[in-house]
N, C-alpha and C. Protein backbone atom coordinates (compact mmCIF):
# COMPACT_ATOMS: atom_id res chain seq x y z
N UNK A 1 122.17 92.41 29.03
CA UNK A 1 122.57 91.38 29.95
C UNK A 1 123.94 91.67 30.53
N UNK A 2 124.64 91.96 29.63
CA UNK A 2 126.31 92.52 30.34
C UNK A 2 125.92 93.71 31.65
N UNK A 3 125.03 94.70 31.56
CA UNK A 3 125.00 95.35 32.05
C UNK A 3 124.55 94.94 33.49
N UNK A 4 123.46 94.04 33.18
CA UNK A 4 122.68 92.81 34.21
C UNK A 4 123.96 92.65 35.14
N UNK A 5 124.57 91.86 34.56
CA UNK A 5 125.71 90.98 34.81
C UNK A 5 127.16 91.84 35.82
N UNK A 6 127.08 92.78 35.15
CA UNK A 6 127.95 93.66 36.06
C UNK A 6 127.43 94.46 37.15
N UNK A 7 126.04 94.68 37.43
CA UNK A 7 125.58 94.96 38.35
C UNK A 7 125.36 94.26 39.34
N UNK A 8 125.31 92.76 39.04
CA UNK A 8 125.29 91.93 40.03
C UNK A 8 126.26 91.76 40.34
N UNK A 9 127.74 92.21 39.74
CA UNK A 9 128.73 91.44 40.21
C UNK A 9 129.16 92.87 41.45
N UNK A 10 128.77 93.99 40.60
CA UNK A 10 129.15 94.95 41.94
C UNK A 10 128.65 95.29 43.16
N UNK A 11 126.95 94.06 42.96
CA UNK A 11 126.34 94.05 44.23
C UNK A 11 126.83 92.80 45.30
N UNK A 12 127.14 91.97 44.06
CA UNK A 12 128.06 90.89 45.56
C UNK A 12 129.81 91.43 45.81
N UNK A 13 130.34 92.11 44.77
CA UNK A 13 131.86 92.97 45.81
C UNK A 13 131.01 93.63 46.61
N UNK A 14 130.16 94.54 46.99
CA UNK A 14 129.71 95.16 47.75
C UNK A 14 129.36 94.12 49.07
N UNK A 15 128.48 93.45 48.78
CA UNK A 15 128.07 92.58 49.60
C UNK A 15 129.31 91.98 50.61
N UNK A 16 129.76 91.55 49.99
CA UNK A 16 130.90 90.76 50.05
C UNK A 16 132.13 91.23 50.90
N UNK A 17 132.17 92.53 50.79
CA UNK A 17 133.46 93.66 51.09
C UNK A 17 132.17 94.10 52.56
N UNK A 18 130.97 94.34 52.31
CA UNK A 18 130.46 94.47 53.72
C UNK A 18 130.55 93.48 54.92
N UNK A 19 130.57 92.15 54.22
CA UNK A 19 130.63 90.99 54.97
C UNK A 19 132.31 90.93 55.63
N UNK A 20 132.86 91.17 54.99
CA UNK A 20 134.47 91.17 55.51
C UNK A 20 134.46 92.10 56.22
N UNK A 21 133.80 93.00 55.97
CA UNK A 21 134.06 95.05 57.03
C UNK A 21 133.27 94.20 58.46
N UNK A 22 131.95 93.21 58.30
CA UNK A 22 130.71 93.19 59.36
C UNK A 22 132.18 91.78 60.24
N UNK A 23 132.49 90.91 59.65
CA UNK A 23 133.26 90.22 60.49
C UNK A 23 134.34 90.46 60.79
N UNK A 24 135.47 91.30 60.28
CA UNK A 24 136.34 91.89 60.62
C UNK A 24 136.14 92.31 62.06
N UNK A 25 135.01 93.25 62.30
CA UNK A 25 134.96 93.86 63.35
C UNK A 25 134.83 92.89 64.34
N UNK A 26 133.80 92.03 63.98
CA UNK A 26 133.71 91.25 65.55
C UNK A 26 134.69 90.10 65.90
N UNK A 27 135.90 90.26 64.93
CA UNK A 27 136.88 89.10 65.13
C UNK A 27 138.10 90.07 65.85
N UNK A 28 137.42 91.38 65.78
CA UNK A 28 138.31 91.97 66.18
C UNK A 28 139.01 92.36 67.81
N UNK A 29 140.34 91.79 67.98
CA UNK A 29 140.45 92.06 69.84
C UNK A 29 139.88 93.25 70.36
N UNK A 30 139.19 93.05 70.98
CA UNK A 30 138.83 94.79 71.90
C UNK A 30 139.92 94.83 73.01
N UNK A 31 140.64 95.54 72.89
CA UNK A 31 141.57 95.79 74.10
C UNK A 31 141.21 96.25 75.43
N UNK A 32 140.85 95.46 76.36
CA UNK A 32 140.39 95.89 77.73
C UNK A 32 141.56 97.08 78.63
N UNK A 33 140.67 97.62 79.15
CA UNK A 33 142.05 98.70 79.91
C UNK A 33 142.34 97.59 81.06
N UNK A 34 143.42 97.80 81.42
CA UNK A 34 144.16 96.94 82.48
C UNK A 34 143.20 97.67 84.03
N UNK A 35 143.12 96.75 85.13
CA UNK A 35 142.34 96.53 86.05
C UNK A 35 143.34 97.73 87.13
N UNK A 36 142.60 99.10 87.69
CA UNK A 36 143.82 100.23 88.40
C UNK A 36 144.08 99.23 89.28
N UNK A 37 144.96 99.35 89.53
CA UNK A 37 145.65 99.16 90.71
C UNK A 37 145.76 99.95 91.87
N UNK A 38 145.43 100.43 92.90
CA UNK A 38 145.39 101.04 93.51
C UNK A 38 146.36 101.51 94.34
N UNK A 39 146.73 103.00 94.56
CA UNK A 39 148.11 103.28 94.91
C UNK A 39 148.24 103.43 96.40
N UNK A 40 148.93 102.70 96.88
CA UNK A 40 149.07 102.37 98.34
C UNK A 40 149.60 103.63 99.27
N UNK A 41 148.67 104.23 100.12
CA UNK A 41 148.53 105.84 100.68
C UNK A 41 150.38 105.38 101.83
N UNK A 42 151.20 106.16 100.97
CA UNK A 42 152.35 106.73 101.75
C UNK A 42 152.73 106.66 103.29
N UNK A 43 153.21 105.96 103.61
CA UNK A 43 153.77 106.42 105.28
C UNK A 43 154.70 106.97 105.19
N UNK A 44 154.35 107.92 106.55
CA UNK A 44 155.05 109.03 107.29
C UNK A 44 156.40 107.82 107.73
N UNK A 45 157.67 108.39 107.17
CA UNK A 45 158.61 108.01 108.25
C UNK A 45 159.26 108.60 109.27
N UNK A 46 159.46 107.52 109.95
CA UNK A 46 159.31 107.79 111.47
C UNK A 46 160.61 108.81 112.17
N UNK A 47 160.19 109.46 112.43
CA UNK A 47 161.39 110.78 112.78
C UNK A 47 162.23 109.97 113.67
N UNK A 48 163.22 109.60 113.93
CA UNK A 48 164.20 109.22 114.38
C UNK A 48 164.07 110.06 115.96
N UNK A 49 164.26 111.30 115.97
CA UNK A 49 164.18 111.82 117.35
C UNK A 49 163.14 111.61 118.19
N UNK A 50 162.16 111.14 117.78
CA UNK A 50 160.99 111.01 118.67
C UNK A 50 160.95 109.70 119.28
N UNK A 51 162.21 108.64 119.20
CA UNK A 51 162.12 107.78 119.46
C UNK A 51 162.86 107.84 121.09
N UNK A 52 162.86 107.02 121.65
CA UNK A 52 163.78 107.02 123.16
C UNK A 52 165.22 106.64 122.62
N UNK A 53 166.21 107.13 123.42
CA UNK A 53 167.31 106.24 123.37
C UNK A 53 167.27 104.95 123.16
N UNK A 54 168.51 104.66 122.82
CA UNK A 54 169.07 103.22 122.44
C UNK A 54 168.52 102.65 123.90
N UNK A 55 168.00 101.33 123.99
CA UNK A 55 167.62 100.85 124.99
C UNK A 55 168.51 100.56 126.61
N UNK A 56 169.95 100.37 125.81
CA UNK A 56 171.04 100.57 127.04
C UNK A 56 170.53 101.57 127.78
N UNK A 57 170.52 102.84 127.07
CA UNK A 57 170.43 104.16 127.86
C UNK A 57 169.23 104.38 128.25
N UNK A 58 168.18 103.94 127.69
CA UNK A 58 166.84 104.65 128.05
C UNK A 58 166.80 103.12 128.86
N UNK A 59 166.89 103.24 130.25
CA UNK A 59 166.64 102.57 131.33
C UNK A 59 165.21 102.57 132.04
N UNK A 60 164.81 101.60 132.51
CA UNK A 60 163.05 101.71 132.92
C UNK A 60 163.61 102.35 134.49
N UNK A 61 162.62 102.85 135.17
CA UNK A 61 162.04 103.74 136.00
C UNK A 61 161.14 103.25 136.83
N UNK A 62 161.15 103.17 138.04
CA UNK A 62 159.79 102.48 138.60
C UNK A 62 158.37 104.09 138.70
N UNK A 63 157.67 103.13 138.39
CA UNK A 63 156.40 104.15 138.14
C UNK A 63 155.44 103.95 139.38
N UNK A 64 155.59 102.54 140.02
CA UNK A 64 155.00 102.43 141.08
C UNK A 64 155.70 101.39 141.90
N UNK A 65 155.50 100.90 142.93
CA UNK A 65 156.34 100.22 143.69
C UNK A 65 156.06 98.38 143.01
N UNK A 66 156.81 97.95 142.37
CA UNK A 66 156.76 96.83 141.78
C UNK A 66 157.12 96.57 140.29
N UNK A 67 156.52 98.11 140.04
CA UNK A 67 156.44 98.50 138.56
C UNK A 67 157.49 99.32 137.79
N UNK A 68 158.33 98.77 137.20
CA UNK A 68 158.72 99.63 136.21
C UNK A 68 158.32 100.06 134.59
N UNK A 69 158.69 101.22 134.19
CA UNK A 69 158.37 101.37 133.13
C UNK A 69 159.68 102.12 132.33
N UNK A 70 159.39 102.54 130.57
CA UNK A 70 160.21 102.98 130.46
C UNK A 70 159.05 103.64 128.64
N UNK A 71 159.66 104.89 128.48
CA UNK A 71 158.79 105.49 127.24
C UNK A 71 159.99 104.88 125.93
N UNK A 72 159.05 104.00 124.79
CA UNK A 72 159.60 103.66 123.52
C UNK A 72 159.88 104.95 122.43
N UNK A 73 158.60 105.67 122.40
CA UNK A 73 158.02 106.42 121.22
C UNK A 73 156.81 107.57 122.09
N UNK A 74 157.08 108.34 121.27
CA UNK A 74 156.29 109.82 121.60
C UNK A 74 155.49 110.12 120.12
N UNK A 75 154.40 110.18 119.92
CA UNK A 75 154.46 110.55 118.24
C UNK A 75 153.72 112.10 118.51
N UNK A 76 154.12 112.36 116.84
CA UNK A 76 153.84 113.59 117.10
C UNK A 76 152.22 114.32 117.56
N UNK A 77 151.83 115.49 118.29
CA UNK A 77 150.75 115.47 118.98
C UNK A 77 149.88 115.74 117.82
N UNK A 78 148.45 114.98 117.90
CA UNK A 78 147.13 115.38 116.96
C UNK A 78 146.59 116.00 117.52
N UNK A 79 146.18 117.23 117.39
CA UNK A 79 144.91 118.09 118.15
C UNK A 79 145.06 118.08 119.31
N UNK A 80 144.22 117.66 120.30
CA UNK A 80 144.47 117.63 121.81
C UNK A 80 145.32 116.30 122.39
N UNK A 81 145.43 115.00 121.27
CA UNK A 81 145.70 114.10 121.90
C UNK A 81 147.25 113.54 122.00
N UNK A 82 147.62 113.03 122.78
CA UNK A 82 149.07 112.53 122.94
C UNK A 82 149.73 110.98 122.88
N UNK A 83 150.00 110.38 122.11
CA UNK A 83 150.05 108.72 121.62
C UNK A 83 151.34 108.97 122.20
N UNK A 84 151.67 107.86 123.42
CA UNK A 84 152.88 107.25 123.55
C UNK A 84 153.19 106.13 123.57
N UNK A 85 153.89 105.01 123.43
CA UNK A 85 154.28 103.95 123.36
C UNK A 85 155.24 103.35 124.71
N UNK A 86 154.62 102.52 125.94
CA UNK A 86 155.84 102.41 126.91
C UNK A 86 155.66 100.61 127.03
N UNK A 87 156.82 100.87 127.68
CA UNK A 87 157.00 98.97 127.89
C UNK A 87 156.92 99.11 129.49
N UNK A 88 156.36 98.16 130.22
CA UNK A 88 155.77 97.72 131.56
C UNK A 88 156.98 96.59 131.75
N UNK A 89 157.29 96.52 133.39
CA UNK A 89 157.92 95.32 133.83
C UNK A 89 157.57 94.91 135.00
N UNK A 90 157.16 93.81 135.27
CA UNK A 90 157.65 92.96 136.71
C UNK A 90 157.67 92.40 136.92
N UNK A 91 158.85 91.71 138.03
CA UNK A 91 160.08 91.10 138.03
C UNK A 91 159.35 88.97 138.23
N UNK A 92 160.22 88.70 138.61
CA UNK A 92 159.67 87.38 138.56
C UNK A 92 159.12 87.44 140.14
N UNK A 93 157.58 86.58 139.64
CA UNK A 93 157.02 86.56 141.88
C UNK A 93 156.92 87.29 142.32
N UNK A 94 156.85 88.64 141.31
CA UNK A 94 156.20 90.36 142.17
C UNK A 94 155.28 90.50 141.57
N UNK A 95 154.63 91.40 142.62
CA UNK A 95 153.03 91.79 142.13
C UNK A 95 153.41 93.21 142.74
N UNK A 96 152.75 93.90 142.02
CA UNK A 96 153.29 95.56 141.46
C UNK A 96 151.74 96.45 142.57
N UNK A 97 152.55 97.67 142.94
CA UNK A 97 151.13 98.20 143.89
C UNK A 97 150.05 98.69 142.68
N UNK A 98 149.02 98.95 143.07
CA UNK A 98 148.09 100.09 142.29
C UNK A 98 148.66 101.18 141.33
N UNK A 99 148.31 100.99 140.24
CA UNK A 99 148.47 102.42 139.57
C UNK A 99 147.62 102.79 139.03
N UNK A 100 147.93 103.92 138.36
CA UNK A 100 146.62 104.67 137.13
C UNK A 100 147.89 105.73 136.33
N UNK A 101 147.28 104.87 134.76
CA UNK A 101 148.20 105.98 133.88
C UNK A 101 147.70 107.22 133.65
N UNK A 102 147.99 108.22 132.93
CA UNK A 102 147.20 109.77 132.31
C UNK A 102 146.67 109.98 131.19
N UNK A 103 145.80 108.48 131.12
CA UNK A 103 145.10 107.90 129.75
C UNK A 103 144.66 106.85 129.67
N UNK A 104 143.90 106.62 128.39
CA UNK A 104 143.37 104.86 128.28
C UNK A 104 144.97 104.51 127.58
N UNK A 105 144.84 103.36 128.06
CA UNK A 105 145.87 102.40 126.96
C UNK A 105 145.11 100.63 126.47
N UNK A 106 146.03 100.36 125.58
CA UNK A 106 146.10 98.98 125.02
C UNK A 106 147.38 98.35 125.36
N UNK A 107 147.08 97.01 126.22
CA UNK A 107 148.22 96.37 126.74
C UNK A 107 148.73 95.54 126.11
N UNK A 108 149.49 94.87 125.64
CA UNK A 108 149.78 93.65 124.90
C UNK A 108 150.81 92.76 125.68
N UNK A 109 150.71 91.37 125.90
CA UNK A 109 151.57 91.27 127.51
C UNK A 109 152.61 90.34 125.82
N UNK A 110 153.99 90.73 126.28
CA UNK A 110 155.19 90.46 124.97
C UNK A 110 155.47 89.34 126.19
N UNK A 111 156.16 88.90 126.96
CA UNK A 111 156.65 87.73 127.78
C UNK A 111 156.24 87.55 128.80
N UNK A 112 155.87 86.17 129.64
CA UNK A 112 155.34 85.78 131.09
C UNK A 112 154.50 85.77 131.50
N UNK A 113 153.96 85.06 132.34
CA UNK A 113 152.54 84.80 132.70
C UNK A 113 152.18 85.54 133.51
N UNK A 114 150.61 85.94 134.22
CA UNK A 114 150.34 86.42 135.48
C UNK A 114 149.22 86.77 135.52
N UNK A 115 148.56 87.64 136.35
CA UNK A 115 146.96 88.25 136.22
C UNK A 115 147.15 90.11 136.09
N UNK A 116 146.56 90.32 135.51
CA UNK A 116 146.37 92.13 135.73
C UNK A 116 144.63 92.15 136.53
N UNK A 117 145.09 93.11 137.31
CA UNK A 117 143.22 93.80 137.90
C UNK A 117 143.20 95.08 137.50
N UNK A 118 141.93 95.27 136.74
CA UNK A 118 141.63 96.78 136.38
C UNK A 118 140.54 96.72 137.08
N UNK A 119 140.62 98.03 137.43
CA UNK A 119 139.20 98.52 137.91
C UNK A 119 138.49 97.22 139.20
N UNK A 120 139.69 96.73 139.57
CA UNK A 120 139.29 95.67 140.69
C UNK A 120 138.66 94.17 140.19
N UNK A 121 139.05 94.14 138.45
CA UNK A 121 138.78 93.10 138.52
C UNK A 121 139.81 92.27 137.37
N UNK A 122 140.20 91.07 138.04
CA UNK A 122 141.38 90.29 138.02
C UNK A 122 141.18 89.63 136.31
N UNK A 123 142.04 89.39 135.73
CA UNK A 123 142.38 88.51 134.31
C UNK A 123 143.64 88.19 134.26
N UNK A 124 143.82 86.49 134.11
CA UNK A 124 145.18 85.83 134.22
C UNK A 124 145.50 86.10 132.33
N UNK A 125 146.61 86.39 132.52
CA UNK A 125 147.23 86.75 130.93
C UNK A 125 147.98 85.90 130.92
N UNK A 126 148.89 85.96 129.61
CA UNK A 126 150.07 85.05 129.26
C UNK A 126 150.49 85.78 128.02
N UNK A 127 151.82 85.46 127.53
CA UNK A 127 152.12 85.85 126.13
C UNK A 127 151.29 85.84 125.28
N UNK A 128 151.22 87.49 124.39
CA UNK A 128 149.99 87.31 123.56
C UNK A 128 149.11 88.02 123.89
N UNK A 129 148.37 87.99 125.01
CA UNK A 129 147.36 89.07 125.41
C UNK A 129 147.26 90.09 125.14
N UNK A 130 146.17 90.83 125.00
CA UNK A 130 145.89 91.94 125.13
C UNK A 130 144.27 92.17 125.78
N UNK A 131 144.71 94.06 126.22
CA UNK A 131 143.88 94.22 127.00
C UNK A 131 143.67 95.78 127.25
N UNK A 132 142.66 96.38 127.74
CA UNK A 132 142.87 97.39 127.25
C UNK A 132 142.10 98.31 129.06
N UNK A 133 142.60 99.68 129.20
CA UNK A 133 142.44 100.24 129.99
C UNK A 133 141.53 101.37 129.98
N UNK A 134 141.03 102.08 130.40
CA UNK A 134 140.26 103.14 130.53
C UNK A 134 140.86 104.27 131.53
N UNK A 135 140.51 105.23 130.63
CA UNK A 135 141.47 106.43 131.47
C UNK A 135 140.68 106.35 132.90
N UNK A 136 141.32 106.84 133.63
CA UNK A 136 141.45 106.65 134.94
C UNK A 136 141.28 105.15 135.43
N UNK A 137 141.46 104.25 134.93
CA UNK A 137 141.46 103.10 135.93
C UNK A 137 142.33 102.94 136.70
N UNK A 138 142.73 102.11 137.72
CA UNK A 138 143.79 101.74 138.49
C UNK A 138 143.90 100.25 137.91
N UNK A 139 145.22 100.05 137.87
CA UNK A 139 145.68 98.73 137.26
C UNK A 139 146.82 97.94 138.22
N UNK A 140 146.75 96.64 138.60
CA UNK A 140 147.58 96.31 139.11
C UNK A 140 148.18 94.71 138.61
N UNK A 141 149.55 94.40 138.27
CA UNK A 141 150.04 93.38 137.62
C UNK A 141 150.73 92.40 138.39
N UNK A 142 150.65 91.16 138.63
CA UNK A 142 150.74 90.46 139.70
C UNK A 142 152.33 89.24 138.29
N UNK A 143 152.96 88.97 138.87
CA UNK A 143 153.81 87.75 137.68
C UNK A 143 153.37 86.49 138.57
N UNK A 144 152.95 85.63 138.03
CA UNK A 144 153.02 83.73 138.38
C UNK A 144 154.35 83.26 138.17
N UNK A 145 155.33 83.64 137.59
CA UNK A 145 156.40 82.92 137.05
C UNK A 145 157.73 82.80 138.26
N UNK A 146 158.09 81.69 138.44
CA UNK A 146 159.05 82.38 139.34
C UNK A 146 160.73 82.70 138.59
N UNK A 147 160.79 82.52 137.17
CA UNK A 147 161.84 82.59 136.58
C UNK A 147 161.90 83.38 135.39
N UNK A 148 160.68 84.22 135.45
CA UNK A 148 160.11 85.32 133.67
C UNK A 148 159.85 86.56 134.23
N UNK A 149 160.27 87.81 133.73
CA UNK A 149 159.67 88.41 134.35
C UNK A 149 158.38 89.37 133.17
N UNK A 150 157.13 89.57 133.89
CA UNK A 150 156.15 89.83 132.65
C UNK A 150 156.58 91.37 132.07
N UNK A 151 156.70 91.16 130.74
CA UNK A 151 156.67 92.27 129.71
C UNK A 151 155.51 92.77 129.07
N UNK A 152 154.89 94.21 129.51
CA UNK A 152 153.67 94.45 128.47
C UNK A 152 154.25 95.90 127.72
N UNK A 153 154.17 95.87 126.43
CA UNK A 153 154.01 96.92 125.41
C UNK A 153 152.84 97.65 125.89
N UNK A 154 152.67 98.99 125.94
CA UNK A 154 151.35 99.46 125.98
C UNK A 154 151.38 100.80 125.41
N UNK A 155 150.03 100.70 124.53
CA UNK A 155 150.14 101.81 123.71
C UNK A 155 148.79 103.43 124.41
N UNK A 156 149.28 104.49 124.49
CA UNK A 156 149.32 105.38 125.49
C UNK A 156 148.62 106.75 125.10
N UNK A 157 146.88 106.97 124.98
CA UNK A 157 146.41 108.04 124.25
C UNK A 157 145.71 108.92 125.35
N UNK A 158 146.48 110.17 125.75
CA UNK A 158 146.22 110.86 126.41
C UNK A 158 145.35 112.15 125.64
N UNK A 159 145.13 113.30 126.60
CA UNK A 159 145.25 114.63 126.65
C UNK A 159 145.94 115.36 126.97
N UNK A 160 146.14 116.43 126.65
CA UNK A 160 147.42 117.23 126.84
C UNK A 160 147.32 117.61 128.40
């Protein structure tokens, strides 16, 4: 019977010591890996020389009779294509002759009201707008304001 007796007792430490090993584990924290974060792809900074003069100096230009312009940014050339950045002006109660840039652009009108005609056909803008050109169109910018004169940013993707 002793022998009985000690066999049972080393089948419940056993038991017993399995039961602590079997819940141990599942009480146990599983450490999750932390969620990547994803590493935010680098910008190019912006070469300083490719920019225009200080705005004093880099003075707008009439590009067409009504129209002035003036180049912000040149970036550097991709393959065949040429990205420039220019700002558009005219004056208060002028309407600017016909033009055509040496590319499509995207207009964004920054101050004043008025209509642009591309391609012969008219859209009244206002601050805010945008609009966009097709290479070879002819574009012409008319101001409503008699005290603003309209400002468009336009961004400038040629061929060489």
């Amino acid at each position: 019977m002793f022998t009985k007796t000690k066999a049972m007792s080393s089948i419940v430490a056993i038991s017993f010591s399995a039961v602590l090993l079997l819940s141990g584990c599942r009480k146990q924290n599983i450490v999750k890996p932390a969620p990547s974060v994803p590493t935010p792809t680098p910008t190019r900074s912006i070469d300083r020389s490719q920019l225009a003069p200080d705005p004093q100096q880099n003075s707008y230009r009439q590009y067409a009779p009504g129209l002035l312009a003036r180049t912000v940014y040149k970036a550097d050339q991709t393959g065949d294509l040429n990205v420039e950045i220019w700002d558009l002006l005219v004056g208060p109660g002028k309407r600017s002759e016909a033009a055509t840039l040496p590319g499509g652009a995207v207009f964004e009108i920054r101050s004043g009201n008025g209509a642009v005609t591309i391609a012969g056909k008219r859209r009244d803008v206002k601050t805010g707008a945008t609009l966009s050109l097709d290479d070879g169109d002819s574009f012409q910018i008319e101001n409503t304001s008699a005290d603003e004169p309209v400002s468009i940013r336009l961004v400038l993707i040629h061929g060489r």
